[in-house]
N, C-alpha and C. Protein backbone atom coordinates (compact mmCIF):
# COMPACT_ATOMS: atom_id res chain seq x y z
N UNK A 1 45.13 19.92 -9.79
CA UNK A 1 45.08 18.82 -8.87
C UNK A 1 44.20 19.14 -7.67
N UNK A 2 44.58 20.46 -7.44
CA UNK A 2 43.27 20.81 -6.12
C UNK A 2 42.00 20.59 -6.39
N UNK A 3 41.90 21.35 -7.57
CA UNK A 3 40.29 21.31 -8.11
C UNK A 3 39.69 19.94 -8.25
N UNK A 4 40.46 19.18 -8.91
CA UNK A 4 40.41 17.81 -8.93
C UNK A 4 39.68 17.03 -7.91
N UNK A 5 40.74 17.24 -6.51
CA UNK A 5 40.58 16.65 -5.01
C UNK A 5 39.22 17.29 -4.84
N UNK A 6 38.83 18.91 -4.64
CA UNK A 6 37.97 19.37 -4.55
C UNK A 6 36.42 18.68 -4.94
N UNK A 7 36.78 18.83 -6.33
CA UNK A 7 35.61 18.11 -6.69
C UNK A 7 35.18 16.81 -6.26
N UNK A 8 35.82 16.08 -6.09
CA UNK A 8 35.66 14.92 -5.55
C UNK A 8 35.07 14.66 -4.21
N UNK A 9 35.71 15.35 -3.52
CA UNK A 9 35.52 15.71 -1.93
C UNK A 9 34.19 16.19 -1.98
N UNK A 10 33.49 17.06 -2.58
CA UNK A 10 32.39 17.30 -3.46
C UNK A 10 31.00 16.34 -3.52
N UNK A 11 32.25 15.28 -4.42
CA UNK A 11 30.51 14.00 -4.79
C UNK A 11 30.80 13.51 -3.45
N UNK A 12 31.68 13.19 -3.30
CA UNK A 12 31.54 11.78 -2.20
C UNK A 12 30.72 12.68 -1.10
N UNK A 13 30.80 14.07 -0.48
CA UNK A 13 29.84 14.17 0.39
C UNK A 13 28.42 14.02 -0.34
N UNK A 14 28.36 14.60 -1.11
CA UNK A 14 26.75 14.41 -1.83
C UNK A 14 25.84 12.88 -1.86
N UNK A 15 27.10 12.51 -2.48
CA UNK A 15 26.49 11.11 -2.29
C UNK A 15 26.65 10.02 -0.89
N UNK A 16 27.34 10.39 -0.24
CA UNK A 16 27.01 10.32 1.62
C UNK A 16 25.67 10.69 1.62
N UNK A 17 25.28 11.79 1.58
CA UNK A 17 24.52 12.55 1.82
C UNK A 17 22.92 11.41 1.73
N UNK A 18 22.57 11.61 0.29
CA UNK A 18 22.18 10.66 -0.24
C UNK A 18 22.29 9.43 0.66
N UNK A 19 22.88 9.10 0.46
CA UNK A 19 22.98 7.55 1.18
C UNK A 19 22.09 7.29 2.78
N UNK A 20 22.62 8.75 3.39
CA UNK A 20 21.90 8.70 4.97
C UNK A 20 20.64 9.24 4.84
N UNK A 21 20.06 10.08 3.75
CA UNK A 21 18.89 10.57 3.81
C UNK A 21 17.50 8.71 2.98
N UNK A 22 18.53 8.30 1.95
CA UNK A 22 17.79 6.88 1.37
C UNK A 22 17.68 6.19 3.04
N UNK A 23 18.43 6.06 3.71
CA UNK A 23 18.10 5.18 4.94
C UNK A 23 17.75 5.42 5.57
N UNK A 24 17.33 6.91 6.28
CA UNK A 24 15.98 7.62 6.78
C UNK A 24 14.67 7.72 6.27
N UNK A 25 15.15 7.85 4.91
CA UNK A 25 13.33 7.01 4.59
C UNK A 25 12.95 5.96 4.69
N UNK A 26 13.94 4.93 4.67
CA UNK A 26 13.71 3.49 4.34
C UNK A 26 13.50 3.26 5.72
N UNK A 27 13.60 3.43 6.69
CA UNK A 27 13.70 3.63 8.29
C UNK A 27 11.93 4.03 8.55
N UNK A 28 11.62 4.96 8.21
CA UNK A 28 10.54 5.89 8.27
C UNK A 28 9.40 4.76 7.60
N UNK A 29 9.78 4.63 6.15
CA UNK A 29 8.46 3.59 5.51
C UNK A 29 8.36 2.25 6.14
N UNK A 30 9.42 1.67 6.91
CA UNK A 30 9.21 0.37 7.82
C UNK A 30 8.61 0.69 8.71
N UNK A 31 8.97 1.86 9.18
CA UNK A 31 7.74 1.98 10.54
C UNK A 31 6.44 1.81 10.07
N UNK A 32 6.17 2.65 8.96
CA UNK A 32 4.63 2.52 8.74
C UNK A 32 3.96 1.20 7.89
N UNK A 33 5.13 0.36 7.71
CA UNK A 33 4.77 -0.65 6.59
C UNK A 33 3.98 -1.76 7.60
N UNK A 34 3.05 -2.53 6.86
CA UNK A 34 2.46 -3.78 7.15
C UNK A 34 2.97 -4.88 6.94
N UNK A 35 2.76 -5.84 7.97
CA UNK A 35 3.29 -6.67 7.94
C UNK A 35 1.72 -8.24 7.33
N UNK A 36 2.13 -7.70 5.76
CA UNK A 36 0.97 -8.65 5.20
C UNK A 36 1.08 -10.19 5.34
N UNK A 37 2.15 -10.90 5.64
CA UNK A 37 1.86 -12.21 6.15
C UNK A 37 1.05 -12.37 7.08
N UNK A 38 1.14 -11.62 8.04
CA UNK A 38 0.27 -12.14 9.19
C UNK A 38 -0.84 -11.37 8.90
N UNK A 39 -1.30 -10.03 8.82
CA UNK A 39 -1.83 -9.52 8.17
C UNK A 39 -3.27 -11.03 7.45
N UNK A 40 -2.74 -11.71 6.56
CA UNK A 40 -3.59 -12.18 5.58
C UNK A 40 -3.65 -13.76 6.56
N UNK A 41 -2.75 -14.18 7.69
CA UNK A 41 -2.85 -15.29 8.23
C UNK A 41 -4.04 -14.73 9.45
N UNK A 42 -3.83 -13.46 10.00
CA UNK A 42 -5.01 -13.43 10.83
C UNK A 42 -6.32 -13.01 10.30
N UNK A 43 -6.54 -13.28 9.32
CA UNK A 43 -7.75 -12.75 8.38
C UNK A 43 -8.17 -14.38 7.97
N UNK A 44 -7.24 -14.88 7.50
CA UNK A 44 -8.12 -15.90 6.78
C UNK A 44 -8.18 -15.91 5.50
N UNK A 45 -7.57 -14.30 4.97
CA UNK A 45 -8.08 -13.83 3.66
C UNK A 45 -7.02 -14.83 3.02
N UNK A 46 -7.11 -15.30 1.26
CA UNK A 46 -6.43 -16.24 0.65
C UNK A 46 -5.49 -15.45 0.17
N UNK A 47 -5.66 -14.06 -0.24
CA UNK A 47 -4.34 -13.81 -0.40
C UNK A 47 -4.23 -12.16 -0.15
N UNK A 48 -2.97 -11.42 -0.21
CA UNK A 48 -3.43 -9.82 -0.07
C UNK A 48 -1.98 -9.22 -0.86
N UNK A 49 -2.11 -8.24 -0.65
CA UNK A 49 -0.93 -7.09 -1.68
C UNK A 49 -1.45 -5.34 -1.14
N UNK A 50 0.12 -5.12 -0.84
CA UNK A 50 0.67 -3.97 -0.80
C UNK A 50 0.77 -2.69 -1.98
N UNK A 51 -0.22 -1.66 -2.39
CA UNK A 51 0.52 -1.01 -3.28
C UNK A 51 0.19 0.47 -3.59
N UNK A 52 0.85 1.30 -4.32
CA UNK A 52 0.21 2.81 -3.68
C UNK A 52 -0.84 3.12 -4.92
N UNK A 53 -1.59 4.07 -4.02
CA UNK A 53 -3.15 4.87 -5.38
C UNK A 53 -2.43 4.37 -6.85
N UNK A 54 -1.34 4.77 -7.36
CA UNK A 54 -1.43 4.83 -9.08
C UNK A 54 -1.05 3.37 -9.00
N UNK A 55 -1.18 2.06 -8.36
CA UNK A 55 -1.12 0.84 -8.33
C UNK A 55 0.35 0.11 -8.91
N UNK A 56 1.37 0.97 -8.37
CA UNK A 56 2.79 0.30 -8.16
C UNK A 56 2.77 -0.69 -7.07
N UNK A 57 2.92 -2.26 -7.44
CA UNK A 57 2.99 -3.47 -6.31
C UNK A 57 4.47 -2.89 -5.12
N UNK A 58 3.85 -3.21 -4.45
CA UNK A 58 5.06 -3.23 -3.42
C UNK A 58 5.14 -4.53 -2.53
N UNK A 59 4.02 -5.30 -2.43
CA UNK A 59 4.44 -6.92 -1.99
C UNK A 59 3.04 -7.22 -2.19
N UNK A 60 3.22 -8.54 -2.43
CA UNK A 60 1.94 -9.48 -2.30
C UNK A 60 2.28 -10.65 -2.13
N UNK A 61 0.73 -11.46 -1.06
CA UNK A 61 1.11 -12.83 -1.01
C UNK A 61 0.59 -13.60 -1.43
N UNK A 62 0.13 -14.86 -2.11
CA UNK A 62 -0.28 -16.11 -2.44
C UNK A 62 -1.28 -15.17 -3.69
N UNK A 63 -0.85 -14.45 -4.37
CA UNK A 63 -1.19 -14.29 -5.56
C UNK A 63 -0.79 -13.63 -6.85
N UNK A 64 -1.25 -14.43 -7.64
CA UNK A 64 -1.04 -14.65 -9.57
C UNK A 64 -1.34 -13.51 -9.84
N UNK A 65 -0.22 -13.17 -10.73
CA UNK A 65 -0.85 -11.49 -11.62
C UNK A 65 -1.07 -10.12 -10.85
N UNK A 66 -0.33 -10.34 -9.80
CA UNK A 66 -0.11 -9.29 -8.30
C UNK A 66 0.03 -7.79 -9.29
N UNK A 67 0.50 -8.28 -10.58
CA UNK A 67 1.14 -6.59 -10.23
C UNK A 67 -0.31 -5.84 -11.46
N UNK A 68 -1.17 -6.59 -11.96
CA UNK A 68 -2.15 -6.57 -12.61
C UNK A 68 -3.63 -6.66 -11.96
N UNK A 69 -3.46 -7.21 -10.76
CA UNK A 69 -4.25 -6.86 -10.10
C UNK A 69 -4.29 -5.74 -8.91
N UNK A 70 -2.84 -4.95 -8.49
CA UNK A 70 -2.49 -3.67 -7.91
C UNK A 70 -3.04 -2.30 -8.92
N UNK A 71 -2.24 -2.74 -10.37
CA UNK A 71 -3.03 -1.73 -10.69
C UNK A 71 -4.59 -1.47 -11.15
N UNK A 72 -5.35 -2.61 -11.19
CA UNK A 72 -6.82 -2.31 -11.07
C UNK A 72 -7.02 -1.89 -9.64
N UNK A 73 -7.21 -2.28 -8.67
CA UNK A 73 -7.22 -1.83 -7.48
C UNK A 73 -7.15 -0.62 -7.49
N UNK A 74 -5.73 -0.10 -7.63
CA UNK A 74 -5.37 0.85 -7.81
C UNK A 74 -6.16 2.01 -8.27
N UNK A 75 -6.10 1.87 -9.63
CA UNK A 75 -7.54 2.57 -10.40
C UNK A 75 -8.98 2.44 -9.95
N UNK A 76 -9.24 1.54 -9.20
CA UNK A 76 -10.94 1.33 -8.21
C UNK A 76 -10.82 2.67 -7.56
N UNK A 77 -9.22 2.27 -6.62
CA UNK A 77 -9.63 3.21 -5.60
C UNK A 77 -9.45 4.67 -5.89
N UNK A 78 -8.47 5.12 -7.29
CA UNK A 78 -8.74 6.27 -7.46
C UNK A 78 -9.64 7.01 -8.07
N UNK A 79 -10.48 5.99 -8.77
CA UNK A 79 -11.73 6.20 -9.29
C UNK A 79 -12.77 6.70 -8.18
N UNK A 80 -12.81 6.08 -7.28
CA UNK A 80 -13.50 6.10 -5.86
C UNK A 80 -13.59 6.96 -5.57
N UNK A 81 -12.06 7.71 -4.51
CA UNK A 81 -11.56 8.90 -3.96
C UNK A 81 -12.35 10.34 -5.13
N UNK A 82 -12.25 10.08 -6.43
CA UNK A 82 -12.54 11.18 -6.82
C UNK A 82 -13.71 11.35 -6.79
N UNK A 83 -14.54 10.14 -7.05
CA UNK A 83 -15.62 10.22 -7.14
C UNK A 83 -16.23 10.84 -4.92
N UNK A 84 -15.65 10.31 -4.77
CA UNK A 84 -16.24 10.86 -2.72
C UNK A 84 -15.77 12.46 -3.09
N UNK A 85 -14.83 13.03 -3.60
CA UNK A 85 -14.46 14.26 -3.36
C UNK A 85 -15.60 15.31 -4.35
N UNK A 86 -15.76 14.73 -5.55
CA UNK A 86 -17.43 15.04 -6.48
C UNK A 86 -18.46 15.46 -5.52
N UNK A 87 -18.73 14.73 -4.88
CA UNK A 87 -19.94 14.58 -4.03
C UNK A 87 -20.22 15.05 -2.96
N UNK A 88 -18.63 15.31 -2.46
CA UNK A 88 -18.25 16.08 -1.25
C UNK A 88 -18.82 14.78 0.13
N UNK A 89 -18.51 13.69 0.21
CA UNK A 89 -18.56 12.66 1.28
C UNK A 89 -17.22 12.59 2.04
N UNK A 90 -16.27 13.53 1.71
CA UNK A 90 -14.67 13.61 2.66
C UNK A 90 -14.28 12.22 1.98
N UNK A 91 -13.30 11.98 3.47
CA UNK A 91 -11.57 11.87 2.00
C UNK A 91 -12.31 9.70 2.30
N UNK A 92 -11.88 9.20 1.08
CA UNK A 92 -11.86 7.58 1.11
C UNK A 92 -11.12 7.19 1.81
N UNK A 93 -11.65 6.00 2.30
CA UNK A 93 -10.93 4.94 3.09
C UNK A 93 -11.23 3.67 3.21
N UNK A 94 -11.93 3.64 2.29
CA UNK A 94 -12.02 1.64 2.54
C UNK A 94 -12.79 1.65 0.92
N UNK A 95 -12.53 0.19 0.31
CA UNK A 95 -13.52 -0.10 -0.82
C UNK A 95 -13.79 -1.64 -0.89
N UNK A 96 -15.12 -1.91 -1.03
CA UNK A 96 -15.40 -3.25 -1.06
C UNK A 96 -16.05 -3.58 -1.97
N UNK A 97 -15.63 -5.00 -3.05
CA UNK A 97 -15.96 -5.66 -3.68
C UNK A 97 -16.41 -7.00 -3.70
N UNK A 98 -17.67 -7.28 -3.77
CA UNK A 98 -18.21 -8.46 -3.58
C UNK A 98 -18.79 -9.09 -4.64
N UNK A 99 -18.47 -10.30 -4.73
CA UNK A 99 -19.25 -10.89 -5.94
C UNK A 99 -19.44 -12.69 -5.54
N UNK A 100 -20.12 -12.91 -6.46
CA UNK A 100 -20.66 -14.83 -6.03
C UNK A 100 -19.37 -15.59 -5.30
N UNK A 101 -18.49 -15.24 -5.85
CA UNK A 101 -17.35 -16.48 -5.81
C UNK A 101 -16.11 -15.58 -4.63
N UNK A 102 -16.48 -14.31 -3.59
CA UNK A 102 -15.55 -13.70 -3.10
C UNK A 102 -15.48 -12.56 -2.69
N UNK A 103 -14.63 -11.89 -2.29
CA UNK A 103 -14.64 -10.52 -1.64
C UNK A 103 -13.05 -9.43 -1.82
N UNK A 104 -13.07 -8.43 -2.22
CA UNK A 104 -12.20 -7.77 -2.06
C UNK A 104 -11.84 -6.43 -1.20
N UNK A 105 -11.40 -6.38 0.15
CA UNK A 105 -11.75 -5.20 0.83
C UNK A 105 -10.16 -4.50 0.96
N UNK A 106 -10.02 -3.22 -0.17
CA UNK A 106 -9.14 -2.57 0.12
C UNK A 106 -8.95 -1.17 0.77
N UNK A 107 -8.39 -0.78 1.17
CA UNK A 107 -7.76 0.61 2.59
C UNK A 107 -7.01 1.26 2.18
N UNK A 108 -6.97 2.87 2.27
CA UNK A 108 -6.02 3.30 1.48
C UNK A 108 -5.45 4.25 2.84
N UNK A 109 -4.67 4.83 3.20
CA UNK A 109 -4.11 5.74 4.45
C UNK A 109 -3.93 7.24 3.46
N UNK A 110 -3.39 7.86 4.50
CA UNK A 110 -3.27 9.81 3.80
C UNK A 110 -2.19 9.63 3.41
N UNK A 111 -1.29 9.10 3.15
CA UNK A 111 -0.19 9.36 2.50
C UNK A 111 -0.47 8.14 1.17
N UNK A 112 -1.30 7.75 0.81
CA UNK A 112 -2.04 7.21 -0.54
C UNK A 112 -1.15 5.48 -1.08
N UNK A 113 -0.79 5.26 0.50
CA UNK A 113 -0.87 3.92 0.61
C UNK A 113 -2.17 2.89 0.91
N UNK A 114 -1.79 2.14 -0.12
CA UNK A 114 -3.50 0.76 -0.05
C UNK A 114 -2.51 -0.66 0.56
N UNK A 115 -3.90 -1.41 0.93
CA UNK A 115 -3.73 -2.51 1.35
C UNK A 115 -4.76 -3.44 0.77
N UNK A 116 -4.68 -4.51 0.42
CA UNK A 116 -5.89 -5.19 -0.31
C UNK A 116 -5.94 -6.45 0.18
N UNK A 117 -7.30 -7.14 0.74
CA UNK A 117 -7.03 -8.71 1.37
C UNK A 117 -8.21 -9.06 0.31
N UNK A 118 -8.09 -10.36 -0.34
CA UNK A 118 -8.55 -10.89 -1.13
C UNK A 118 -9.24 -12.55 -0.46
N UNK A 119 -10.74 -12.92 -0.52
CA UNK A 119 -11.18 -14.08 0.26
C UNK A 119 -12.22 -14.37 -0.59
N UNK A 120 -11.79 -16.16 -1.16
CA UNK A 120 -13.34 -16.59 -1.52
C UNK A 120 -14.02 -16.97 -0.30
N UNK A 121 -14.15 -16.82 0.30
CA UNK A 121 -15.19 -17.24 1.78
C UNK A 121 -15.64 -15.78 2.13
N UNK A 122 -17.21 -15.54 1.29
CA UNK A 122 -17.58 -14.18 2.00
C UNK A 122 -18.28 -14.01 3.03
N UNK A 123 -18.24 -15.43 4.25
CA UNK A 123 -18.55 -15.07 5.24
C UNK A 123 -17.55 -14.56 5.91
N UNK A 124 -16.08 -14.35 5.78
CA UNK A 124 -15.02 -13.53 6.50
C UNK A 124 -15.07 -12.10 5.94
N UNK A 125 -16.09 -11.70 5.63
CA UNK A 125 -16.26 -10.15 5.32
C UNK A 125 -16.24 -9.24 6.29
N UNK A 126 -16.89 -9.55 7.30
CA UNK A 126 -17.12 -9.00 8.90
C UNK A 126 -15.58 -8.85 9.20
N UNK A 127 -14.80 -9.87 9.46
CA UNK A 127 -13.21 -10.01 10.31
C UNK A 127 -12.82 -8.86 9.03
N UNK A 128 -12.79 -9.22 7.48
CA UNK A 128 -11.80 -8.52 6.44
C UNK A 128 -12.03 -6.81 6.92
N UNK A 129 -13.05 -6.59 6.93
CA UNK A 129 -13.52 -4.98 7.07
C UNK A 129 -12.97 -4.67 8.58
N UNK A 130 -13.51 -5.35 9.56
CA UNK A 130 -12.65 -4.91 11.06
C UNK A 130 -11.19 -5.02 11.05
N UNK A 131 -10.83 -6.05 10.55
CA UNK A 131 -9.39 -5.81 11.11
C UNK A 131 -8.67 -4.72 10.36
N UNK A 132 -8.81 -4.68 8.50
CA UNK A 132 -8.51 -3.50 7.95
C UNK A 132 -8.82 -1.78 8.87
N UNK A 133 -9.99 -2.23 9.33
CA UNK A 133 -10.43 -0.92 9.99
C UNK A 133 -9.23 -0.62 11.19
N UNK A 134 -8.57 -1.89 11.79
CA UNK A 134 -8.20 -1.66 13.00
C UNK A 134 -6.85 -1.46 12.70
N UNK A 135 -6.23 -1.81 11.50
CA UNK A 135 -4.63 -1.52 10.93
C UNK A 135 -5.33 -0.33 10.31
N UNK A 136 -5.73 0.09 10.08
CA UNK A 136 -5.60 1.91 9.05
C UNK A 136 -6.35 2.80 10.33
N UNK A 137 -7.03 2.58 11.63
CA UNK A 137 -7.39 3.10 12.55
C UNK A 137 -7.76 4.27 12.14
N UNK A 138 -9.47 3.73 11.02
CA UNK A 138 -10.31 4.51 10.94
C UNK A 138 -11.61 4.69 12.27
């Protein structure tokens, strides 16, 4: 019966434990998280998404196929990064895609979080690249 109690007394601290260390991170990644609504309302951009280098979504807004278009992204930018570290140009931080119909300018931070704002109007290329520049405070 002791052993019993023992053990028990056991998980439940462990999993306390657990519990206050999950809400110190979750504490910790809000601090550093973006706030992509406004984010994509002070841009202009039509739509944007949250997600890390191996292109796991973690939010997106006003767009289709979010979690298919995180992981291309995804793969751009780690394609990228390796390719700057080849060449020896130091570490990535921004990637831009432009084409007839649009623009894609994504940001990645040192702990290998991206941000991606997506705009068919590529005259907001100028604002997409500054303000990214001014949230990742390259």
């Amino acid at each position: 019966m002791v052993r019993c109690a023992f053990f028990l007394t056991s998980v439940y601290r462990t999993i306390l434990f657990i519990k206050i260390s999950l809400n110190f991170l979750k504490n910790e990644i809000n601090k550093n998280m973006i706030d992509l609504n406004t984010l994509v309302q002070e841009t202009g951009a039509e739509s944007g998404l949250t997600f890390n280098i191996d292109g796991i979504l973690l939010e997106s807004v006003n767009l289709e196929y979010d979690g298919n278009v995180a992981a291309m992204i995804g793969m751009i930018l780690k394609m990228c990064l390796e390719m700057s570290e080849d060449v020896n140009n130091g570490d990535l931080k921004q990637v831009m895609i432009k084409n007839k119909e649009g623009i894609v300018v994504a940001n990645k931070d040192e702990y290998d979080n991206c941000v991606a704002l997506l705009s068919k109007d590529i005259s907001k290329m100028g604002l997409l690249l500054r303000k990214m520049d001014t949230v990742f405070n390259n």
